[in-house]
C-alpha atoms as a PDB file:
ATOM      1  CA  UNK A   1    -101.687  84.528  79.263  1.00  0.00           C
ATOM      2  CA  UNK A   2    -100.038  85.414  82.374  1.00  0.00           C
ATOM      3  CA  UNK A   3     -99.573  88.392  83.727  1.00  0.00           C
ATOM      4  CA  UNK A   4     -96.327  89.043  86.473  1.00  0.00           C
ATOM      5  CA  UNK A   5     -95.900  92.269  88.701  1.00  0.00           C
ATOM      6  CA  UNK A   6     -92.269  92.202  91.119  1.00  0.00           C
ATOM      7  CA  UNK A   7     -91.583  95.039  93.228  1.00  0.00           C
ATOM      8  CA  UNK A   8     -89.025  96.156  95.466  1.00  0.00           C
ATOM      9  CA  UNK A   9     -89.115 100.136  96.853  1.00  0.00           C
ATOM     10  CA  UNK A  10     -90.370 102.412  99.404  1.00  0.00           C
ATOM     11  CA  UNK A  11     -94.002 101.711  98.767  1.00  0.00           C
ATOM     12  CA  UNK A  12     -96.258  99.757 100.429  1.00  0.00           C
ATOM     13  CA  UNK A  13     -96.464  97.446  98.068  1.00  0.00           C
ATOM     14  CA  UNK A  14     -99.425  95.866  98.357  1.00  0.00           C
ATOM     15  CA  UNK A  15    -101.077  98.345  96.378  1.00  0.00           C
ATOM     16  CA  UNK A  16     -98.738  98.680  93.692  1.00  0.00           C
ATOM     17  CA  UNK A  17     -98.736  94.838  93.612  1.00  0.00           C
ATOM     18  CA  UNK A  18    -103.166  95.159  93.302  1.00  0.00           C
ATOM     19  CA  UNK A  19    -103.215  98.155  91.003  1.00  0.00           C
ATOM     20  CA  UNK A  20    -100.678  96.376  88.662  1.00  0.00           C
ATOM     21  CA  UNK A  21    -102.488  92.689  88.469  1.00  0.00           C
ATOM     22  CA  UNK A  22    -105.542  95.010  87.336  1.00  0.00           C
ATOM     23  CA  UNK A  23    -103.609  97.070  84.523  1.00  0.00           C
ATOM     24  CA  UNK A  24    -103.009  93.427  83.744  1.00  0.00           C
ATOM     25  CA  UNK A  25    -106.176  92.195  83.625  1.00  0.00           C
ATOM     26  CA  UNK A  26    -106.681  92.388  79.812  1.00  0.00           C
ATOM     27  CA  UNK A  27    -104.310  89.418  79.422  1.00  0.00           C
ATOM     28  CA  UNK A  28    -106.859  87.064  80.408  1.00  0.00           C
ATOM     29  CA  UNK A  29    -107.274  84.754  83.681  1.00  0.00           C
ATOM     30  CA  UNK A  30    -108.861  82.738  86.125  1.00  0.00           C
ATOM     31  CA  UNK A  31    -106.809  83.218  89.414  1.00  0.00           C
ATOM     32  CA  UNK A  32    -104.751  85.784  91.280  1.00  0.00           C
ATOM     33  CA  UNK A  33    -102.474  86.175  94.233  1.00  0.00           C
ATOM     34  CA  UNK A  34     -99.540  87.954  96.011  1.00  0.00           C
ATOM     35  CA  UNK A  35     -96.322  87.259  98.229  1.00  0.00           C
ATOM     36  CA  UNK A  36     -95.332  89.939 100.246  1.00  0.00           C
ATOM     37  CA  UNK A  37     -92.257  90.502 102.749  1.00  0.00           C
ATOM     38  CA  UNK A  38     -93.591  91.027 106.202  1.00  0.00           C
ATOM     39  CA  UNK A  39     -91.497  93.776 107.709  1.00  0.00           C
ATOM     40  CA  UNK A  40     -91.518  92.572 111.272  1.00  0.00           C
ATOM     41  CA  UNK A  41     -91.174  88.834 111.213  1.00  0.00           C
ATOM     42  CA  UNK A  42     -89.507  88.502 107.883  1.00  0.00           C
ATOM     43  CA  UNK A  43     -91.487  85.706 106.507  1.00  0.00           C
ATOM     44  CA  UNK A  44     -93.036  85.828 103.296  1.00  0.00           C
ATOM     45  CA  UNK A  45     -96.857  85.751 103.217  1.00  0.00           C
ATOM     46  CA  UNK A  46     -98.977  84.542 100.503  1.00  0.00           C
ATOM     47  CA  UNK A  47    -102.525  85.784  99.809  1.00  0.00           C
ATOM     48  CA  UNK A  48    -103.963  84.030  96.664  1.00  0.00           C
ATOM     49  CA  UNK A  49    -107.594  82.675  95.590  1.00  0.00           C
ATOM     50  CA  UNK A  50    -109.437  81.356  92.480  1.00  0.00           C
ATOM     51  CA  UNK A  51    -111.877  84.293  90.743  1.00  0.00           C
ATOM     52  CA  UNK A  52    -110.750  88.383  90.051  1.00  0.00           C
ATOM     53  CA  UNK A  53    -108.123  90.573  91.452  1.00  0.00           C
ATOM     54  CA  UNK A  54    -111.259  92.362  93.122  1.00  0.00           C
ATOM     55  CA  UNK A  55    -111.501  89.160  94.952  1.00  0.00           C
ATOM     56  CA  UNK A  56    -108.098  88.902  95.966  1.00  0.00           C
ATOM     57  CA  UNK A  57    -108.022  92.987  97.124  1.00  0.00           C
ATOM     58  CA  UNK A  58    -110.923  91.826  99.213  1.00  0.00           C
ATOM     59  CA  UNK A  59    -108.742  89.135 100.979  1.00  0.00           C
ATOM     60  CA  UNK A  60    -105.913  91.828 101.145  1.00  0.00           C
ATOM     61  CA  UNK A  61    -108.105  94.614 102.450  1.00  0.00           C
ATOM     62  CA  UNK A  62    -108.811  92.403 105.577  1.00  0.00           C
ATOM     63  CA  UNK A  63    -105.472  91.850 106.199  1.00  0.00           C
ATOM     64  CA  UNK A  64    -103.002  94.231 108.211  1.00  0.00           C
ATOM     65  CA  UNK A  65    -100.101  93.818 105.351  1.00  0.00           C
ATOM     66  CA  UNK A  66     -97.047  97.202 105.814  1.00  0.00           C
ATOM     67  CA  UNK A  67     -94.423  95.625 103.197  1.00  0.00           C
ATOM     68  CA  UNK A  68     -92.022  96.902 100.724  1.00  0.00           C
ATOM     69  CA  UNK A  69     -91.242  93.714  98.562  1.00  0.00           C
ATOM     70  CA  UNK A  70     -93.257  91.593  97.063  1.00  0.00           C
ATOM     71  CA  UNK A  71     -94.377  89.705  93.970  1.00  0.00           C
ATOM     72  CA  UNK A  72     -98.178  88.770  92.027  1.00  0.00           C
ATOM     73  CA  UNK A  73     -99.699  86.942  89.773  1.00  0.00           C
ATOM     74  CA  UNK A  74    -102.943  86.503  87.711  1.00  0.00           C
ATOM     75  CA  UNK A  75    -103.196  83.368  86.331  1.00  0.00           C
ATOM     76  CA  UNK A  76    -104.439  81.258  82.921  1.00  0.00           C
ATOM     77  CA  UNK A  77    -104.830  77.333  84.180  1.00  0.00           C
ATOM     78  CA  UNK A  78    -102.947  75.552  81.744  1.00  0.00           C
ATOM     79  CA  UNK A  79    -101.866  72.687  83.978  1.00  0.00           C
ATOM     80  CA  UNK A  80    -104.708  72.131  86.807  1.00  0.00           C
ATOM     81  CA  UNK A  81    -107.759  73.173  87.277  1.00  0.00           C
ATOM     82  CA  UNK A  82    -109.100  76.621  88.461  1.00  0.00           C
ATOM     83  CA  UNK A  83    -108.542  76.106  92.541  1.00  0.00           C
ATOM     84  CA  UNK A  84    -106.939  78.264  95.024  1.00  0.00           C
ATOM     85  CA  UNK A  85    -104.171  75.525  95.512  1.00  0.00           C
ATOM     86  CA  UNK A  86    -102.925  75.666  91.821  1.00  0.00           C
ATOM     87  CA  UNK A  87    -103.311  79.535  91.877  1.00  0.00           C
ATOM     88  CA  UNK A  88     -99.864  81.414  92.613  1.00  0.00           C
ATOM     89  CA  UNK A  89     -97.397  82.346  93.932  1.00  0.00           C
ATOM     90  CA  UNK A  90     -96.076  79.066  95.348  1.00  0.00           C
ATOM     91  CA  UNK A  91     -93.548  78.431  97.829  1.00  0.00           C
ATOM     92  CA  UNK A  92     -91.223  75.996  99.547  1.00  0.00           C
ATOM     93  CA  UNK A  93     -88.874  76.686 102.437  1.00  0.00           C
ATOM     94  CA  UNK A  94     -87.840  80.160 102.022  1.00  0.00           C
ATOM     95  CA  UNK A  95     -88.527  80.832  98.367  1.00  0.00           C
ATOM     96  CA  UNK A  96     -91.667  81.759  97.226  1.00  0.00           C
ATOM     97  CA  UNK A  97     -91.709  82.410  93.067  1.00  0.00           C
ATOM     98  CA  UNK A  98     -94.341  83.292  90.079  1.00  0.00           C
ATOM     99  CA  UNK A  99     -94.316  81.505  87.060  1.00  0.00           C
ATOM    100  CA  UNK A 100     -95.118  82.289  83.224  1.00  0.00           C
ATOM    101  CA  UNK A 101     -95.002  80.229  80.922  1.00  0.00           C
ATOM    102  CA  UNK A 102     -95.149  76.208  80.468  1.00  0.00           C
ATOM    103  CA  UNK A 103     -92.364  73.570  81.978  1.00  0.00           C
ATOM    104  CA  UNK A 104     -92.561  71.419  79.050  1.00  0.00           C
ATOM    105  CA  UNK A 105     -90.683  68.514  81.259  1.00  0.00           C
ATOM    106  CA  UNK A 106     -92.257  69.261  84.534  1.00  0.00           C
ATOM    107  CA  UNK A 107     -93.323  65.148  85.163  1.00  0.00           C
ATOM    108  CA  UNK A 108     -89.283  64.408  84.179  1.00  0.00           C
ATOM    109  CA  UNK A 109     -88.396  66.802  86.430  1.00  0.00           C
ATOM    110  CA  UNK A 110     -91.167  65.824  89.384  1.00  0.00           C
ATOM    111  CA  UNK A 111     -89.476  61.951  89.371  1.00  0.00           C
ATOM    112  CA  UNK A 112     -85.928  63.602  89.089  1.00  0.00           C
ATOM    113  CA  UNK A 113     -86.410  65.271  92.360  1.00  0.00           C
ATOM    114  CA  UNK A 114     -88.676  62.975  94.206  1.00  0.00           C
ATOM    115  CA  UNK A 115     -91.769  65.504  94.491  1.00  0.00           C
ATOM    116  CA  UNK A 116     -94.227  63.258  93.696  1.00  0.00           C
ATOM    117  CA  UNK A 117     -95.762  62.984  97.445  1.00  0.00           C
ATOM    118  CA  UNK A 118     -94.755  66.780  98.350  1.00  0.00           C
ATOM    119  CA  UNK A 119     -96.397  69.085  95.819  1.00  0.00           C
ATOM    120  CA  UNK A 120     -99.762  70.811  97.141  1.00  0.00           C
ATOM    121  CA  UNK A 121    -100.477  71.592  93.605  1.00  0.00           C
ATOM    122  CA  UNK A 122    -101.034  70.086  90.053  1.00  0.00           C
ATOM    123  CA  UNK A 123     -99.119  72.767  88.331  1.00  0.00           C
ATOM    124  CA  UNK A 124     -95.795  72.595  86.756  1.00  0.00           C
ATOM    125  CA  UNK A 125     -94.714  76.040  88.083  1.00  0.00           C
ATOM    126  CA  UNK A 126     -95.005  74.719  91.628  1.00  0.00           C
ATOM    127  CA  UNK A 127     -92.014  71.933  90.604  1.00  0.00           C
ATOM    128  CA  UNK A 128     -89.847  75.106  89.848  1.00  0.00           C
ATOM    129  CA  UNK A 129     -90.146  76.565  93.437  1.00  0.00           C
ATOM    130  CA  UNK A 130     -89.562  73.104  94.776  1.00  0.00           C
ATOM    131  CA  UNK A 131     -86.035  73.011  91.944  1.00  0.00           C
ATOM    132  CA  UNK A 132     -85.227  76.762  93.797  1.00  0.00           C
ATOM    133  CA  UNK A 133     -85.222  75.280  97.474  1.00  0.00           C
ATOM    134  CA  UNK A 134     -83.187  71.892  96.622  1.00  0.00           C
ATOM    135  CA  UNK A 135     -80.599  73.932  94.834  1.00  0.00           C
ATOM    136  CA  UNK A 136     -80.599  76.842  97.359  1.00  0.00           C
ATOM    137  CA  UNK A 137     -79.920  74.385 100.120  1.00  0.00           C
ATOM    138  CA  UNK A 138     -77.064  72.560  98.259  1.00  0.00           C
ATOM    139  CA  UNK A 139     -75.444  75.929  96.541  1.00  0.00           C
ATOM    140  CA  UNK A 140     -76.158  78.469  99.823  1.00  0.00           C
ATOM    141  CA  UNK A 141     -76.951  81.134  96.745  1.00  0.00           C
ATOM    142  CA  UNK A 142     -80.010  82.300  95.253  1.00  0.00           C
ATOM    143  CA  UNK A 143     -78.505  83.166  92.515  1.00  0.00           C
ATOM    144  CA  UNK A 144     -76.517  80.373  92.042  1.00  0.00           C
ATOM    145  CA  UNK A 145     -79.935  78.792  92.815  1.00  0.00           C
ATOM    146  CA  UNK A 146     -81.166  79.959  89.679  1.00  0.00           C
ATOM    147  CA  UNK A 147     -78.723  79.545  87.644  1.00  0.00           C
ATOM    148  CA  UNK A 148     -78.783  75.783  88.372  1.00  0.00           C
ATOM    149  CA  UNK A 149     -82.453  75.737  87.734  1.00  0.00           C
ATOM    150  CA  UNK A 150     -82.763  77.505  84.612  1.00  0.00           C
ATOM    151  CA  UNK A 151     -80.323  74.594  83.262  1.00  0.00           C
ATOM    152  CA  UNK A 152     -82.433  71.958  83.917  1.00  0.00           C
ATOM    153  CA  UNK A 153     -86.312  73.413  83.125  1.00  0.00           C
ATOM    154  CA  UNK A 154     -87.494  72.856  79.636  1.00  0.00           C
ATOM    155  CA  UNK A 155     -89.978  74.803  77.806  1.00  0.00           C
ATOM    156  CA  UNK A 156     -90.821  78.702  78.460  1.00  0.00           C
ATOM    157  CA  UNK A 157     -90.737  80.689  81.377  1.00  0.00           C
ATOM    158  CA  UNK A 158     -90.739  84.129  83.140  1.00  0.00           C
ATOM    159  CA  UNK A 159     -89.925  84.082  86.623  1.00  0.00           C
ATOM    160  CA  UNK A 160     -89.922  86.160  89.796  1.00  0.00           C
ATOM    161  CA  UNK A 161     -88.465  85.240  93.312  1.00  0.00           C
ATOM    162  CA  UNK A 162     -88.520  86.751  96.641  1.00  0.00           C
ATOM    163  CA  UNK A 163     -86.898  84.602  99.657  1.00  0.00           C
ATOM    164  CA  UNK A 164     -86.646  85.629 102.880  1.00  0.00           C
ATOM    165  CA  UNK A 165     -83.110  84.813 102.380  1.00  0.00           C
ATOM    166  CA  UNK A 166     -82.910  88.249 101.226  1.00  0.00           C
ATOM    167  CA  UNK A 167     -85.586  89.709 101.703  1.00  0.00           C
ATOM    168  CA  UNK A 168     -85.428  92.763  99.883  1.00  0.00           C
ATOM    169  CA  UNK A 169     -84.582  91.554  96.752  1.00  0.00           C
ATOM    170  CA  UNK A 170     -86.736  89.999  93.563  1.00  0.00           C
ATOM    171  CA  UNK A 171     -84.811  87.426  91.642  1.00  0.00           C
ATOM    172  CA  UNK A 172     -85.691  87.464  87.440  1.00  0.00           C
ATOM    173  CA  UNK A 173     -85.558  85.228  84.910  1.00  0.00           C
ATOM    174  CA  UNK A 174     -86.707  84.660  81.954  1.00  0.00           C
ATOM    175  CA  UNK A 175     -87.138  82.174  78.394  1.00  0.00           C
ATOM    176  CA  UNK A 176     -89.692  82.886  75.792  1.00  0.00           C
ATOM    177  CA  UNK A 177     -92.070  84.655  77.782  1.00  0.00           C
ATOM    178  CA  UNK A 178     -92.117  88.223  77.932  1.00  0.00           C
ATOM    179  CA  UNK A 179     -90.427  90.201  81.217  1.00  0.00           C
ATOM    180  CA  UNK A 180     -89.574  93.815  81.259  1.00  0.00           C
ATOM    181  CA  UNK A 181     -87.829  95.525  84.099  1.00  0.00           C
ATOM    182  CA  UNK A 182     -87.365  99.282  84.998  1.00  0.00           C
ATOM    183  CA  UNK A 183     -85.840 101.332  87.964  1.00  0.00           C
ATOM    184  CA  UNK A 184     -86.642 104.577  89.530  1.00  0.00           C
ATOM    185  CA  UNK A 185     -84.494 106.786  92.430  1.00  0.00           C
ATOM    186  CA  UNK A 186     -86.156 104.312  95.362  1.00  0.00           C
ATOM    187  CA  UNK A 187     -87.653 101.277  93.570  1.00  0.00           C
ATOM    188  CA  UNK A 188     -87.016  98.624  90.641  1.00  0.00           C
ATOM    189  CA  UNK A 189     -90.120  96.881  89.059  1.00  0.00           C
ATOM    190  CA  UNK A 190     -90.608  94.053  87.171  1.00  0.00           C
ATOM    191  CA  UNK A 191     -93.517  92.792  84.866  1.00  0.00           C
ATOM    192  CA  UNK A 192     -94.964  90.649  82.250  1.00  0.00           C
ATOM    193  CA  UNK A 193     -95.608  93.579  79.929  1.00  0.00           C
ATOM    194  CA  UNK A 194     -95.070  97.526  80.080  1.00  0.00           C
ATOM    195  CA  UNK A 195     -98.645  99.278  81.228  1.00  0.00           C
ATOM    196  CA  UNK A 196     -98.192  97.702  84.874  1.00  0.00           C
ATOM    197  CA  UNK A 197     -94.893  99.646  84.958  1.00  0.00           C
ATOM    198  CA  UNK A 198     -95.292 102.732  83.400  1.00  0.00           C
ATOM    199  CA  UNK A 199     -96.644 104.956  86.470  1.00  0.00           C
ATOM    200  CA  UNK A 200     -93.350 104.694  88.390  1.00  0.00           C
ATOM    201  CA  UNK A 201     -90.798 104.995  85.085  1.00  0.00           C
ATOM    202  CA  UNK A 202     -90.361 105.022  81.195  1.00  0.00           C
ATOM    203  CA  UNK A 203     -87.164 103.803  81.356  1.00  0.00           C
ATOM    204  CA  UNK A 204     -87.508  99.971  80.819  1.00  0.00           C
ATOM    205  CA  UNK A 205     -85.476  97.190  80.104  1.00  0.00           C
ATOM    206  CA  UNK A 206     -86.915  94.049  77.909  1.00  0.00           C
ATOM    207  CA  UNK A 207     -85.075  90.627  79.551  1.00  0.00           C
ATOM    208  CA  UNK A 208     -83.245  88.722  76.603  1.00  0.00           C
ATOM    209  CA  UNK A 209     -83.519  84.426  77.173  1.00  0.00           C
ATOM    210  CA  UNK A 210     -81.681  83.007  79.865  1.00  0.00           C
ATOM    211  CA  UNK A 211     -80.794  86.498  81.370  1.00  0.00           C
ATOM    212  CA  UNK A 212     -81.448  86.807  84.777  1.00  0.00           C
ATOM    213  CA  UNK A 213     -81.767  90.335  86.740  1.00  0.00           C
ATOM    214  CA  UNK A 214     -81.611  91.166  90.817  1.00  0.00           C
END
């Protein structure tokens, strides 16, 4: 399994994005890796690698990261191997997304789309991101985005989003794969399941299929 930390406050979130993937660890995995809002250029930067979360706070340690939006991931190879390329998050033009679950018709979707000579991985969650961008630049709407995209993927799926679009936001979805969200005075968190939550509220919200949160 999976595990999914979004965040979106007044903490640097780089550490609340680390200590989470650990409370998560106990779900099992084989990768890890973080996207994270760069407060004075904007862009979103991605720090991911193949191994333990230790490895990745190594990697994150050694960077000079001040942000207070951001989304990670530990992850299970189910399609791909165990490589930094397949680990997440991935991104495309200004969306950058974490995926749990399986696209059951990602190869459909891959000739649909014509990504068969642009994807950097062999994962199915990387054809989403690429879905996010094409509809983003044909809708102007991340939302809108998303809504077109959760129409088309088949199979299960818990999502989070960050864009630099807006870049203080973390979009949600979710389809037969667990997501819970909760909300404090200065933040709003989102995860994969409730112990990478509970040290900044109690007060949670469990994301029905085909919901999508901001």
């Amino acid at each position: 399994m999976c595990g999914i930390i979004g965040y979106t406050g007044s903490e640097n979130v780089k550490d609340v994005l680390l200590d989470a993937l650990e409370l998560l660890e106990y779900r099992g995995y084989d990768s890890a890796g973080i996207a994270v809002k760069d407060e004075t250029s904007h862009v979103t930067n991605v720090y991911k690698c193949a191994g333990r979360v230790s490895d990745l706070r190594a990697i994150c340690d050694s960077k000079k990261i001040l942000s207070t939006c951001g989304i990670g991931h530990t992850r299970w190879a189910t399609h791909g191997g165990v490589t930094d390329q397949n680990a997440h998050p991935h991104q495309q033009g200004k969306v950058t997304l974490v995926h749990n679950g399986i696209i059951e018709n990602y190869r459909e979707l891959i000739a649909d789309y014509d990504l068969q000579e642009i994807l950097h991985s062999e994962t199915d969650s990387e054809v989403v991101v690429h879905m996010m961008d094409y509809y983003y630049k044909k809708e102007k709407d991340l939302q809108k985005a998303l809504e077109r995209v959760i129409t088309r993927i088949e199979g299960s799926y818990a999502l989070c989003i960050v864009s630099t679009i807006e870049p203080d936001k973390v979009f949600i979805a979710k389809k037969d794969s667990p997501l819970v969200i909760g909300k404090t005075a200065d933040a709003s968190v989102a995860a994969s399941d409730i112990p990478a939550i509970l040290d900044y509220t109690k007060d949670v919200y469990f994301l029905e299929d085909y919901e999508i949160a901001i």
